[in-house]
Protein backbone atom coordinates (compact mmCIF):
# COMPACT_ATOMS: atom_id res chain seq x y z
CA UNK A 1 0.00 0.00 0.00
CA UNK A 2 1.16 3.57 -0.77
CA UNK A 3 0.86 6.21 1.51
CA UNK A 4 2.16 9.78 1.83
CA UNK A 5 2.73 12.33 4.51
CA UNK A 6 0.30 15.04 4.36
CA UNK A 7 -0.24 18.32 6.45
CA UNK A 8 -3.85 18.02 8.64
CA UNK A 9 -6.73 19.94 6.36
CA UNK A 10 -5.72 23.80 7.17
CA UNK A 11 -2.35 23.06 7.64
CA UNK A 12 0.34 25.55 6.41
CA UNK A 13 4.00 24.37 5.52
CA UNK A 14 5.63 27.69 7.36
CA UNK A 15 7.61 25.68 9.83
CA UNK A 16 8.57 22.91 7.23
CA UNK A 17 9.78 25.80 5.14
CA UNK A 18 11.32 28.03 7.97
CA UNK A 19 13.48 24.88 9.59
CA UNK A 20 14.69 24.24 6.32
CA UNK A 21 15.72 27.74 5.58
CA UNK A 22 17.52 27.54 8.86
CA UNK A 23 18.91 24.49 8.40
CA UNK A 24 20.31 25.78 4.83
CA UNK A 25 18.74 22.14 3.47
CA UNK A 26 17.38 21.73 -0.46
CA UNK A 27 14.05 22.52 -0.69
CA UNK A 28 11.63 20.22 -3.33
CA UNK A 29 8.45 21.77 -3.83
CA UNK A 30 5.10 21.68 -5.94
CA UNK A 31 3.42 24.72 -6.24
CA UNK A 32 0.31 27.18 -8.48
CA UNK A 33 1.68 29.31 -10.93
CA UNK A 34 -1.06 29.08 -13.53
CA UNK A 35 -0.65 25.19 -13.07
CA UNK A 36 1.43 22.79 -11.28
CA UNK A 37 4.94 24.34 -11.10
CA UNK A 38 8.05 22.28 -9.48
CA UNK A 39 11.47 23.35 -8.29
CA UNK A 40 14.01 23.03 -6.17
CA UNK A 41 16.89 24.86 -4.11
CA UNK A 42 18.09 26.30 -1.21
CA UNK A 43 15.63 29.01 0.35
CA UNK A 44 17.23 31.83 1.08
CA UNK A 45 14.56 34.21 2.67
CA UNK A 46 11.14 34.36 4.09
CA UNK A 47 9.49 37.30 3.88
CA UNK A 48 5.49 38.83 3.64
CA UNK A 49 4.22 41.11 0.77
CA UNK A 50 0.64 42.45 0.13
CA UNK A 51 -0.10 40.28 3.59
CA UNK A 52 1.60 36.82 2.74
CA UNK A 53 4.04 34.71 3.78
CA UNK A 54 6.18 34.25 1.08
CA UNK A 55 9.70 32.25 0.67
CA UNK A 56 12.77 33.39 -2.15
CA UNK A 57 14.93 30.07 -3.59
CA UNK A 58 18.71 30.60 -4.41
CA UNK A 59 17.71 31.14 -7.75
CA UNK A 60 15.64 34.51 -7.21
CA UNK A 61 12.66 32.29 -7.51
CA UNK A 62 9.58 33.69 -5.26
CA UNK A 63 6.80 31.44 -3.90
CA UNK A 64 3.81 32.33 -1.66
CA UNK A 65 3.47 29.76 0.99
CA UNK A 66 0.25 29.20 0.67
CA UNK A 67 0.29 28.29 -3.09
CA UNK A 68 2.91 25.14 -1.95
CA UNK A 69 1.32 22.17 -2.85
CA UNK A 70 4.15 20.15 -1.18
CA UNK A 71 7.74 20.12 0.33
CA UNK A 72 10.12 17.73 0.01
CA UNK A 73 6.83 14.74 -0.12
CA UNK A 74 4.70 16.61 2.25
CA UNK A 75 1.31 16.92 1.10
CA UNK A 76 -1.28 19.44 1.46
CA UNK A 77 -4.47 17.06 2.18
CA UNK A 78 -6.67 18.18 -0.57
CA UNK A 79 -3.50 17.61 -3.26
CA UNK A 80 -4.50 14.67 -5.43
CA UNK A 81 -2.50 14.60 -8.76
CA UNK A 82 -0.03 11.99 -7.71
């Protein structure tokens, strides 16, 4: 059987994504951006604009935390595409 870690319905990956930005570890993530979007690296900040969390990769790459649809094979609960 095949199971998955996923984050409890109204779960958030801040604190997935903050210990690994302190922890300078890779980050592997699915997220929206006018579809499902992958990509990887080191994240470098965290920040908020126009009232979001958001997180910056080591390639200038910004993603809003709450368009993650997973980190490194953490699920949101509602993701169903794989």
């Amino acid at each position: 059987m095949d199971t998955r870690t996923t984050l409890p319905p109204g779960g958030s990956f801040y604190n997935i994504v903050l210990e690994l930005q302190q922890n300078k570890q890779e980050a592997s993530i699915l997220y929206e951006d006018n579809g499902v979007t992958r990509a990887n690296g080191i994240i470098t900040s965290i920040f908020e604009k126009d009232g979001k969390q958001w997180m910056r990769l080591n390639d200038e790459t910004d993603v809003a935390i709450d368009t993650l649809y997973a980190v490194n094979g953490t699920f949101t609960s509602d993701y169903s595409e794989c």
